[in-house]
PDB file of N, CA and C in Angstrom:
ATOM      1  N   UNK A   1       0.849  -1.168   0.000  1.00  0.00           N
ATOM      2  CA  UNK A   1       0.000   0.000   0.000  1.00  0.00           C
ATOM      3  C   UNK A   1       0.894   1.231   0.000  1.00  0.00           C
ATOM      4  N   UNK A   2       1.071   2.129  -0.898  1.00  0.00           N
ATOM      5  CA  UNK A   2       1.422   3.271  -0.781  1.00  0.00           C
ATOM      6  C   UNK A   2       0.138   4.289  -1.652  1.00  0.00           C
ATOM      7  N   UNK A   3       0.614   5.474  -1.756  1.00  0.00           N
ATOM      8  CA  UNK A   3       0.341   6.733  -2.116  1.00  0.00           C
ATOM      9  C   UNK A   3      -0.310   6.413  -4.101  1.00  0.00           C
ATOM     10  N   UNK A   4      -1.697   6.608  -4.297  1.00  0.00           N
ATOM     11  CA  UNK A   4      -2.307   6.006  -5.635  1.00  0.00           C
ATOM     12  C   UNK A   4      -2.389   4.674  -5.396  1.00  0.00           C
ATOM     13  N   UNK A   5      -2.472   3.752  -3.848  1.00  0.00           N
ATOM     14  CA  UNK A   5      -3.468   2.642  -4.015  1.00  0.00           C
ATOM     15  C   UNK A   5      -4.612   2.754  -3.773  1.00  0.00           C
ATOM     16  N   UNK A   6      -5.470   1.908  -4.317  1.00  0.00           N
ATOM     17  CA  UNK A   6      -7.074   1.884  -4.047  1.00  0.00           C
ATOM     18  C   UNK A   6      -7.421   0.734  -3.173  1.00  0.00           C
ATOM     19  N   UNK A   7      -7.901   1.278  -2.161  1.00  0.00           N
ATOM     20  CA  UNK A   7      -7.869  -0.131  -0.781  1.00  0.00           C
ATOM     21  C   UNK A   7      -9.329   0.761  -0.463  1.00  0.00           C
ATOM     22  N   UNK A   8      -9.521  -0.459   0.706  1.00  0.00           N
ATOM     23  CA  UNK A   8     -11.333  -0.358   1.132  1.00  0.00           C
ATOM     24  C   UNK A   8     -11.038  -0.455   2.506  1.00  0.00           C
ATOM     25  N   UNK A   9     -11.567  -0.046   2.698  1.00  0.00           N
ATOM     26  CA  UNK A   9     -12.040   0.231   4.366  1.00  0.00           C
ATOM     27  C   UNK A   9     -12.680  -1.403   4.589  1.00  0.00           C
ATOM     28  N   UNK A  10     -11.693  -1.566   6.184  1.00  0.00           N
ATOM     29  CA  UNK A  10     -12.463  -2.769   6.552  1.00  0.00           C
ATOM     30  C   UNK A  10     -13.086  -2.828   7.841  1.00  0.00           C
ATOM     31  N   UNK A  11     -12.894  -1.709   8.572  1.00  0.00           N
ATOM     32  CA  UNK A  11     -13.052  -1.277  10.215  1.00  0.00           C
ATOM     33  C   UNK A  11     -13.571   0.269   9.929  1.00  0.00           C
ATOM     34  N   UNK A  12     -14.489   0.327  10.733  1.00  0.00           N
ATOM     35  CA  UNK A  12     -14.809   1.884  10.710  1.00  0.00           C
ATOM     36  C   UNK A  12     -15.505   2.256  12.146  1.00  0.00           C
ATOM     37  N   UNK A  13     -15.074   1.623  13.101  1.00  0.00           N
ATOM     38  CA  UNK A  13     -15.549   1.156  14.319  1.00  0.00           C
ATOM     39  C   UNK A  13     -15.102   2.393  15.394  1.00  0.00           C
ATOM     40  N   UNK A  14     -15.377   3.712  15.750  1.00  0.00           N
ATOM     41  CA  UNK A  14     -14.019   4.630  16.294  1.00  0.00           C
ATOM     42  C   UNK A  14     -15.045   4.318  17.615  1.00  0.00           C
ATOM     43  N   UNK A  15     -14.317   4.937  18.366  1.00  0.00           N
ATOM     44  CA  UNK A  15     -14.813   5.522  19.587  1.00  0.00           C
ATOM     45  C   UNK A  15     -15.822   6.939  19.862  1.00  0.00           C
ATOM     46  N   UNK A  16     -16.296   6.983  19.909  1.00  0.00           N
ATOM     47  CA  UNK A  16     -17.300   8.420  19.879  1.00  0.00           C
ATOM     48  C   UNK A  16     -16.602   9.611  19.967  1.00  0.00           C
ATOM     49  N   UNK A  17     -15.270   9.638  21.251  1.00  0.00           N
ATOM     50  CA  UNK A  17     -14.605  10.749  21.615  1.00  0.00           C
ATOM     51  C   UNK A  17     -14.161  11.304  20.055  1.00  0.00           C
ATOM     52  N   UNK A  18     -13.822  10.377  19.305  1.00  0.00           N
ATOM     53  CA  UNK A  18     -12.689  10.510  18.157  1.00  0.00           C
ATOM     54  C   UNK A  18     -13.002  11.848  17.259  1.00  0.00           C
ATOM     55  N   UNK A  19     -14.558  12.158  17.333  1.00  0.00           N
ATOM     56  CA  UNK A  19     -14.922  13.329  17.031  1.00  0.00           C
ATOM     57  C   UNK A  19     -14.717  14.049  17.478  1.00  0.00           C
ATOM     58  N   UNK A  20     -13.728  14.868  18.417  1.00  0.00           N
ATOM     59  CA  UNK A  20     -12.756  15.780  18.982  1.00  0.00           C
ATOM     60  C   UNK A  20     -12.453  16.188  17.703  1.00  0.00           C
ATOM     61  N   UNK A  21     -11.347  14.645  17.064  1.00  0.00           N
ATOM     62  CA  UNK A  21     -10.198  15.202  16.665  1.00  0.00           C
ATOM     63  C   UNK A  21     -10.375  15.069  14.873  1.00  0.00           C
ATOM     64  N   UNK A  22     -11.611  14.166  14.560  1.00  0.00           N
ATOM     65  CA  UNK A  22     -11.655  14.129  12.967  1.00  0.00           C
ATOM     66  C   UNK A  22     -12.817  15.020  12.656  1.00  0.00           C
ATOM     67  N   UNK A  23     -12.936  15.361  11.408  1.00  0.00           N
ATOM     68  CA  UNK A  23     -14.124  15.812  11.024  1.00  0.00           C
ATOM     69  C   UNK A  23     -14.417  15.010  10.138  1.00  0.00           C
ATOM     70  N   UNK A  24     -13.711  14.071   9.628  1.00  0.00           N
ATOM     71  CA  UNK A  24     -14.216  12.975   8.274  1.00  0.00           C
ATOM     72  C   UNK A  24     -13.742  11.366   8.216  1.00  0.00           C
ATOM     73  N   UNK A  25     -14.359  10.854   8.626  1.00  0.00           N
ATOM     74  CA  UNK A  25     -14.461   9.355   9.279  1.00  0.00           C
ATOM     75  C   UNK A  25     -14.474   8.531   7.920  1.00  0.00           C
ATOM     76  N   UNK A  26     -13.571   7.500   7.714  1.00  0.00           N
ATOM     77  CA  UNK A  26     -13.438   5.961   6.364  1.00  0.00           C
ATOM     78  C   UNK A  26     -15.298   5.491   6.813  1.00  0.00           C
ATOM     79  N   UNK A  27     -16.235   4.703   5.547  1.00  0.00           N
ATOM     80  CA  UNK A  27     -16.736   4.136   6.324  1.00  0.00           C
ATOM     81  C   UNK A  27     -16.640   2.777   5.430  1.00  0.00           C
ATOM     82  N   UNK A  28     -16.780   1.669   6.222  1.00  0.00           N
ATOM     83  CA  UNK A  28     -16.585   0.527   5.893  1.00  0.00           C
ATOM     84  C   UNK A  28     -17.192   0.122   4.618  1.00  0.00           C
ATOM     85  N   UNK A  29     -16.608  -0.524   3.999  1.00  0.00           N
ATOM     86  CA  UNK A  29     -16.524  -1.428   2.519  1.00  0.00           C
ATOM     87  C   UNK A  29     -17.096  -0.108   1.555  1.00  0.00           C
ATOM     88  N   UNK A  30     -16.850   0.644   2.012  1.00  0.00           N
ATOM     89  CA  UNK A  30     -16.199   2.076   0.743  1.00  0.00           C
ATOM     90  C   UNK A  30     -14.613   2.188   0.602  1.00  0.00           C
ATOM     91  N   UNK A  31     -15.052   2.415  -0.655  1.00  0.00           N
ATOM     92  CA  UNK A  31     -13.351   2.112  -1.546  1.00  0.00           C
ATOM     93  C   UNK A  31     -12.683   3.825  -1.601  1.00  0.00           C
ATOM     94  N   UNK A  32     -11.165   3.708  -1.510  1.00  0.00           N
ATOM     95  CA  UNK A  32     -10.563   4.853  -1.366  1.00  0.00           C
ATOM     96  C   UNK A  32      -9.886   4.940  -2.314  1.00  0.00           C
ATOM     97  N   UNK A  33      -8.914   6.459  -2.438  1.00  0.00           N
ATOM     98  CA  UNK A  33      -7.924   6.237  -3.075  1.00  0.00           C
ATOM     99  C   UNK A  33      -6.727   6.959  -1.887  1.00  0.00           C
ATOM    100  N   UNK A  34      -5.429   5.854  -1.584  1.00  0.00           N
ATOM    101  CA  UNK A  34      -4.482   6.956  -0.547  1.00  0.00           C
ATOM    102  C   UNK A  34      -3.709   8.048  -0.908  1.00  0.00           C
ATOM    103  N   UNK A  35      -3.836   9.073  -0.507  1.00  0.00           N
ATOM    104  CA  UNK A  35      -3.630  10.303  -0.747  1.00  0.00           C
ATOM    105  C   UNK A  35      -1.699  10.683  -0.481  1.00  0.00           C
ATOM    106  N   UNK A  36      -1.559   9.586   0.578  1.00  0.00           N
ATOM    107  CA  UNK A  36      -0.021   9.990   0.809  1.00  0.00           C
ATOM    108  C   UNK A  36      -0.016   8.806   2.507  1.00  0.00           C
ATOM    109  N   UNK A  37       0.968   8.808   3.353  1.00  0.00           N
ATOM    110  CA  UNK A  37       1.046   7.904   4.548  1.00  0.00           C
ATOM    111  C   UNK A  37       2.484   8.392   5.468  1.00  0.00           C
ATOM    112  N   UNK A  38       2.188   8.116   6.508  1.00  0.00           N
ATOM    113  CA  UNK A  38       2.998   8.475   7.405  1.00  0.00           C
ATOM    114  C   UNK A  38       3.066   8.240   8.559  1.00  0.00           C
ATOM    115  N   UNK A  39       4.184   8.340   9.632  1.00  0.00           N
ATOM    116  CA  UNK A  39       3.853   7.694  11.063  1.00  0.00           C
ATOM    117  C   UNK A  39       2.832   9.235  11.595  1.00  0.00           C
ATOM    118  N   UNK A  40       1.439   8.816  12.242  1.00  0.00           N
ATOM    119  CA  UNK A  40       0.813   9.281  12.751  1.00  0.00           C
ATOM    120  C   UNK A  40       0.866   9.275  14.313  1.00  0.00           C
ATOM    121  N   UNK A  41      -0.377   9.803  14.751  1.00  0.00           N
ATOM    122  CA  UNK A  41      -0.440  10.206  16.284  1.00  0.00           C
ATOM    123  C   UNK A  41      -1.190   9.099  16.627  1.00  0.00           C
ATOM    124  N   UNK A  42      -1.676   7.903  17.499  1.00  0.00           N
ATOM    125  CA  UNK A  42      -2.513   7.303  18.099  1.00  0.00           C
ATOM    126  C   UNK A  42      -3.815   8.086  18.621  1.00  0.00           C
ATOM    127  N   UNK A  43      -4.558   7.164  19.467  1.00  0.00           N
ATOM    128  CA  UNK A  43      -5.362   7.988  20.116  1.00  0.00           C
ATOM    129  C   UNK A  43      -5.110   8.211  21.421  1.00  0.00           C
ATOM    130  N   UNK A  44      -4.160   7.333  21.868  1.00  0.00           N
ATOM    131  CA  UNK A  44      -3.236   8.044  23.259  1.00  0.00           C
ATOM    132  C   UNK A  44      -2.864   8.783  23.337  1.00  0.00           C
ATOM    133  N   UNK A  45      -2.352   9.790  21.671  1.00  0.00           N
ATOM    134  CA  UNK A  45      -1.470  10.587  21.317  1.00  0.00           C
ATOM    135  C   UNK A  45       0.420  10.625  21.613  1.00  0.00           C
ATOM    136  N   UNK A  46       0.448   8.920  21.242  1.00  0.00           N
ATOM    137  CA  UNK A  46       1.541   8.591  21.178  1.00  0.00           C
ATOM    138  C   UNK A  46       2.056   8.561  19.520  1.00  0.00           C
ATOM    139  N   UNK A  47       3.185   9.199  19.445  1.00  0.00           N
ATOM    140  CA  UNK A  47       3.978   8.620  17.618  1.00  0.00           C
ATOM    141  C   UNK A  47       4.041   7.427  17.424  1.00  0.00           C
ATOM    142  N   UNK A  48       3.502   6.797  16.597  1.00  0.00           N
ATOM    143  CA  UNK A  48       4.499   5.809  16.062  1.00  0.00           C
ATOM    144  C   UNK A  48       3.723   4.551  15.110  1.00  0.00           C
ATOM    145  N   UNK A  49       2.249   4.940  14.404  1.00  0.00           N
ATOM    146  CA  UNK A  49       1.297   4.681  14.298  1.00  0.00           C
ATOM    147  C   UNK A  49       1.484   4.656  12.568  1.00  0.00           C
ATOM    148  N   UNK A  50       1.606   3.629  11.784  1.00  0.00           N
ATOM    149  CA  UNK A  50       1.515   3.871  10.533  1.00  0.00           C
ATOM    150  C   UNK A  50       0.412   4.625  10.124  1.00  0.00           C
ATOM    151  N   UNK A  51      -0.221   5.628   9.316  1.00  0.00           N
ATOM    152  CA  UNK A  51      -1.418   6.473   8.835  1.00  0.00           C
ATOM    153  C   UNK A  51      -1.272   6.301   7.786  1.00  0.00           C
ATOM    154  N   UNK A  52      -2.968   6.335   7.102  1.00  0.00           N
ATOM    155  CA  UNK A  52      -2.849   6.337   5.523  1.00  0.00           C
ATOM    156  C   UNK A  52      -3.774   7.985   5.350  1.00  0.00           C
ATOM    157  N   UNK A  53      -3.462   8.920   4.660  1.00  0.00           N
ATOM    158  CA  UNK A  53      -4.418   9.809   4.223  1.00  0.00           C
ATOM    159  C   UNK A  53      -5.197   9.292   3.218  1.00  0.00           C
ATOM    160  N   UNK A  54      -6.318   9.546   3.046  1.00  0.00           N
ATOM    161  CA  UNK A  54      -7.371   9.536   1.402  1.00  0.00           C
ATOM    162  C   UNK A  54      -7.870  10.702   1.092  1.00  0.00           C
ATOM    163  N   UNK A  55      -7.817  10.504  -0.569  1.00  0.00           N
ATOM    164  CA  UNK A  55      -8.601  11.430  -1.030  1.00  0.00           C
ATOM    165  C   UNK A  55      -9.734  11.750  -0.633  1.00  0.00           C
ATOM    166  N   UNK A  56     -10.338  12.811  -0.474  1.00  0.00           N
ATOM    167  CA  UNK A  56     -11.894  13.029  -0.188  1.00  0.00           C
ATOM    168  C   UNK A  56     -12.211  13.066   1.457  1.00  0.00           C
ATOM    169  N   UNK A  57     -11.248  13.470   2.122  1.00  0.00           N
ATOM    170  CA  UNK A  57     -11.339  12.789   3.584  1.00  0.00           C
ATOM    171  C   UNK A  57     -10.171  13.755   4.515  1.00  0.00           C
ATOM    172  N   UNK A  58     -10.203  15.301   4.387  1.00  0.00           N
ATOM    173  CA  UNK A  58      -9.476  15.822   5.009  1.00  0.00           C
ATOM    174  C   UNK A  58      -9.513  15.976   6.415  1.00  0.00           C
ATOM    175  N   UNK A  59      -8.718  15.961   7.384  1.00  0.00           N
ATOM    176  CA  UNK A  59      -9.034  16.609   8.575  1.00  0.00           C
ATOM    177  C   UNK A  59      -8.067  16.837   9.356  1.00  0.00           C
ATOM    178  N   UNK A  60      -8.703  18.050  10.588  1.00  0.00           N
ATOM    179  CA  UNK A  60      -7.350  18.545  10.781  1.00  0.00           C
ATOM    180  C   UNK A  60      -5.921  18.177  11.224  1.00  0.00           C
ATOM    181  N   UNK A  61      -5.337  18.998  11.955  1.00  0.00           N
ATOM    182  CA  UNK A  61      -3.707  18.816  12.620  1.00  0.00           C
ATOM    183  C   UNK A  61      -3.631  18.630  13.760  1.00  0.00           C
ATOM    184  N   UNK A  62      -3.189  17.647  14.123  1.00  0.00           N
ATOM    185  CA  UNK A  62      -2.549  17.010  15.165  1.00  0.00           C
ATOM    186  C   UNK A  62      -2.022  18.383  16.409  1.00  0.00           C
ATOM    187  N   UNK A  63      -2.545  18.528  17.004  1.00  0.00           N
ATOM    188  CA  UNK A  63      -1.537  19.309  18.333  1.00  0.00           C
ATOM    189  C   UNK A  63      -0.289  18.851  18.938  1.00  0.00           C
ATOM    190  N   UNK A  64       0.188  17.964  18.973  1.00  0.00           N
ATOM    191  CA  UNK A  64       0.990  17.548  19.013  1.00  0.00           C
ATOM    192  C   UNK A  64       2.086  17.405  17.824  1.00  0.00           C
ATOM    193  N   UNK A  65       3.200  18.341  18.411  1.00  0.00           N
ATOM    194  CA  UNK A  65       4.141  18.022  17.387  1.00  0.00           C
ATOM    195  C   UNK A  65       4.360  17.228  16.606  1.00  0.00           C
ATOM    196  N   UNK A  66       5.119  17.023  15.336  1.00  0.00           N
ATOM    197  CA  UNK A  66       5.302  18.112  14.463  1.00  0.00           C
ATOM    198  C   UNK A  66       3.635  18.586  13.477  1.00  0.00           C
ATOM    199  N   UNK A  67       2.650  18.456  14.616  1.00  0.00           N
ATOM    200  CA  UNK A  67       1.678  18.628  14.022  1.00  0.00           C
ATOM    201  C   UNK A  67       0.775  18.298  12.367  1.00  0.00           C
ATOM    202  N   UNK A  68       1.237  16.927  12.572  1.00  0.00           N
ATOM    203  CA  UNK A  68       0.316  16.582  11.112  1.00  0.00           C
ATOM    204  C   UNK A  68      -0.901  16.059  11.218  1.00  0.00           C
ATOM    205  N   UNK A  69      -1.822  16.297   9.892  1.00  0.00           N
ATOM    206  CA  UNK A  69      -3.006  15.807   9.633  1.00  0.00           C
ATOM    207  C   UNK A  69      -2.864  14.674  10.535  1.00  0.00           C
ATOM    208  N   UNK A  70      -4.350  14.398  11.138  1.00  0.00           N
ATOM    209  CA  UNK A  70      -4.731  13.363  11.428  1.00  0.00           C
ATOM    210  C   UNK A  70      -5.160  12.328  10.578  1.00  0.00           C
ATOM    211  N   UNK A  71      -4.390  11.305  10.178  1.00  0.00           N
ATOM    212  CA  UNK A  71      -4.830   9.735   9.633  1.00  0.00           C
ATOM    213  C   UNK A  71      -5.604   9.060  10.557  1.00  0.00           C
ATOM    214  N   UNK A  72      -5.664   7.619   9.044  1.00  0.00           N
ATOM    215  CA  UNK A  72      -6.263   6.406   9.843  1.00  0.00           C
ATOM    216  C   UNK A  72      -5.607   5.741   9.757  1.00  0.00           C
ATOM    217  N   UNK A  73      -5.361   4.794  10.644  1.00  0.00           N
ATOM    218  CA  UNK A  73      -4.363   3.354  11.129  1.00  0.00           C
ATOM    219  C   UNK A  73      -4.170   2.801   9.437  1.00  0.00           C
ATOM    220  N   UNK A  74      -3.339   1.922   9.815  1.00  0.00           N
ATOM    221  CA  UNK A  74      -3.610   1.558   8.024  1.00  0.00           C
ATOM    222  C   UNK A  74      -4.229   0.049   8.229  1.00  0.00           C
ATOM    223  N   UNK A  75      -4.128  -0.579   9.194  1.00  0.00           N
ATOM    224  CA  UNK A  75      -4.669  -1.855   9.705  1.00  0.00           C
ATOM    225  C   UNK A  75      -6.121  -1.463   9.194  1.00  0.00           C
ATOM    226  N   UNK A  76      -6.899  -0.647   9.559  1.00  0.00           N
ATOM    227  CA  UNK A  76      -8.269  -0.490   8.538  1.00  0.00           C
ATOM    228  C   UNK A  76      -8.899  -0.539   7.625  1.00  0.00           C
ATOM    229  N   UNK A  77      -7.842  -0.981   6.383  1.00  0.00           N
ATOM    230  CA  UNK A  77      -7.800  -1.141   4.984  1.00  0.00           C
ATOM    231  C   UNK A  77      -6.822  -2.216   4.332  1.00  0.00           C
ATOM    232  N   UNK A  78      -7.510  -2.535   3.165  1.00  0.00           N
ATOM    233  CA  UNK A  78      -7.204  -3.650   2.817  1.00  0.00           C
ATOM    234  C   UNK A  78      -6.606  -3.232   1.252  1.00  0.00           C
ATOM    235  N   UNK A  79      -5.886  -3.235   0.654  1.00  0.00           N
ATOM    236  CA  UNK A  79      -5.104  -2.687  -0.292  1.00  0.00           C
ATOM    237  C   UNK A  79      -6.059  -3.548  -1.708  1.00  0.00           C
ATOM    238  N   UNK A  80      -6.807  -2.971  -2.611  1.00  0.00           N
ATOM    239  CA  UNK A  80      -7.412  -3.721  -3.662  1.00  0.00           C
ATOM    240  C   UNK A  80      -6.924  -3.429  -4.870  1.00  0.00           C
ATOM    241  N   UNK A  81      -6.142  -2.489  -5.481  1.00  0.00           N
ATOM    242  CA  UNK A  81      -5.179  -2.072  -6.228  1.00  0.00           C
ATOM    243  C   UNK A  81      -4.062  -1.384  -5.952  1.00  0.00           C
ATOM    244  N   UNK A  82      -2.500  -1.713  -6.349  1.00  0.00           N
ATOM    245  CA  UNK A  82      -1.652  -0.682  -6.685  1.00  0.00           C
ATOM    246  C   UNK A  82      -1.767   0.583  -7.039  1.00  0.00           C
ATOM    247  N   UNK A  83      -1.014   1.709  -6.868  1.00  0.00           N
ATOM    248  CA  UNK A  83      -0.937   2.536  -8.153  1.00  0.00           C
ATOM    249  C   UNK A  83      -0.718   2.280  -9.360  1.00  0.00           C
ATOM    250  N   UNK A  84      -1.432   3.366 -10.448  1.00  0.00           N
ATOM    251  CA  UNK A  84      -1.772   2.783 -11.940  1.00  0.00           C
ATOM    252  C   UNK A  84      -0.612   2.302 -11.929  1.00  0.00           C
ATOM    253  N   UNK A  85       0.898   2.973 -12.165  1.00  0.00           N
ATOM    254  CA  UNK A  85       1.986   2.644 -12.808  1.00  0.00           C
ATOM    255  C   UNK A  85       2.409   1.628 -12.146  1.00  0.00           C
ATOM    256  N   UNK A  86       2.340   1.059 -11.044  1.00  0.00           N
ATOM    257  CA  UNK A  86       3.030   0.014 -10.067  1.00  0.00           C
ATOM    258  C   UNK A  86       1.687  -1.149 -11.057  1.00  0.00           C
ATOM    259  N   UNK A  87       0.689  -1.022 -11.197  1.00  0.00           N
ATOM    260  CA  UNK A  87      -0.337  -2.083 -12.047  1.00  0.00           C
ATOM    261  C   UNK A  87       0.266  -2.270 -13.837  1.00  0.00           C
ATOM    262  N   UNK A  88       0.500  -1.297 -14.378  1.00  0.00           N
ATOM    263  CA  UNK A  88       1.251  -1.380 -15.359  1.00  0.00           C
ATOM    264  C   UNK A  88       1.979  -2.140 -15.398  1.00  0.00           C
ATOM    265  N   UNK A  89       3.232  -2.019 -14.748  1.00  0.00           N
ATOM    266  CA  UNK A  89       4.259  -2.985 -14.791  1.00  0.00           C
ATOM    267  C   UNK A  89       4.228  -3.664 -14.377  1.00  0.00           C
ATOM    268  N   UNK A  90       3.212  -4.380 -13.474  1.00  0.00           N
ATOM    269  CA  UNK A  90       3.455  -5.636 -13.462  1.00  0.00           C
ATOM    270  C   UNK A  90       2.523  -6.518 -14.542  1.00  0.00           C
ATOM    271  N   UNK A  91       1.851  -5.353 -15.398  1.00  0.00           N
ATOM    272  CA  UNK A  91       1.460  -6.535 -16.815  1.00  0.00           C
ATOM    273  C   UNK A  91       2.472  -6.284 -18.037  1.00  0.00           C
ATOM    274  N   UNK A  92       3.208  -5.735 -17.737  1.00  0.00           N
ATOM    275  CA  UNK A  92       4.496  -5.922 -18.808  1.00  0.00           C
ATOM    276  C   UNK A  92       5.529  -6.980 -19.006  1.00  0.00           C
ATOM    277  N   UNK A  93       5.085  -7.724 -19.817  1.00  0.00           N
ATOM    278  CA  UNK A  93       5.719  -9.089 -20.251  1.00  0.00           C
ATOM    279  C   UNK A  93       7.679  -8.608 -19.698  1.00  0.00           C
ATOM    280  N   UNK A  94       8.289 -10.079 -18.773  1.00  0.00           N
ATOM    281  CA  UNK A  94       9.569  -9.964 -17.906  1.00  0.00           C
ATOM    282  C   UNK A  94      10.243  -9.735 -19.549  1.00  0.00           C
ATOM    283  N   UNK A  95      10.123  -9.965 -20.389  1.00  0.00           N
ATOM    284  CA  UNK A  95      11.293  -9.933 -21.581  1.00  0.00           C
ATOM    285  C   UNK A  95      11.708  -8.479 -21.935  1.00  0.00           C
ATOM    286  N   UNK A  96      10.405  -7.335 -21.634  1.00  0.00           N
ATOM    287  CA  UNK A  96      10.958  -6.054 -21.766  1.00  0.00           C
ATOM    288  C   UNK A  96      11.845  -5.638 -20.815  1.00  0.00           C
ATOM    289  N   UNK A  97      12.056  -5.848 -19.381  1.00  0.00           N
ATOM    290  CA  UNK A  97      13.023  -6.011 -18.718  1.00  0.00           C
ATOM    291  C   UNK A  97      14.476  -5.926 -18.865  1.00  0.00           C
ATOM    292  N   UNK A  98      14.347  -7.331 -19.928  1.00  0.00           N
ATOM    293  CA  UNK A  98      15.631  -7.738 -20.163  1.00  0.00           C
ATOM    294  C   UNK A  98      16.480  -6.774 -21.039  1.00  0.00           C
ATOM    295  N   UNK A  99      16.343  -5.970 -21.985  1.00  0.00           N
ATOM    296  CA  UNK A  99      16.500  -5.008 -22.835  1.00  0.00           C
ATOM    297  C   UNK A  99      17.653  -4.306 -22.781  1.00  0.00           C
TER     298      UNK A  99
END
């Protein structure tokens, strides 16, 4: 999963509080596209939390240093395509490779 995969939400289960801190919630077996990823904040507000951003799904900044967008875990999603070009090549016959 990186940045131009299309993965689906498989958990959309938060805690009520969580609306503090998002304004735009994944919801389950809706399909995304990831916008970019990074170690995020928990909800302990500990570092160290893989995050995926998506398109269509902004919300705000973290108070906590170095203050980034708030993600979602990436354990929540299930990766259903690559990016286009990472899908490309892998239908490009191994002989162009060789070249």
């Amino acid at each position: 999963m990186r940045s131009g995969s299309k993965v689906v939400c498989l958990d959309d289960r938060f805690p009520t509080d969580i609306l503090v801190y998002y304004t735009s919630l994944p919801m389950k077996d809706r399909v995304y596209i990831v916008r970019g990823m990074g170690i995020g904040i928990g909800l302990d507000n500990q570092p160290g939390e893989v995050v995926v951003y998506l398109q269509g799904l902004d919300n705000p900044c973290s108070s906590v240093p170095p203050h980034a967008e708030r993600g979602f875990a990436q354990y929540r999603f299930a990766e259903l395509e690559p990016p286009a070009e990472e899908a490309q090549e892998a239908q490009m016959p191994w002989e162009a490779f060789a070249q």
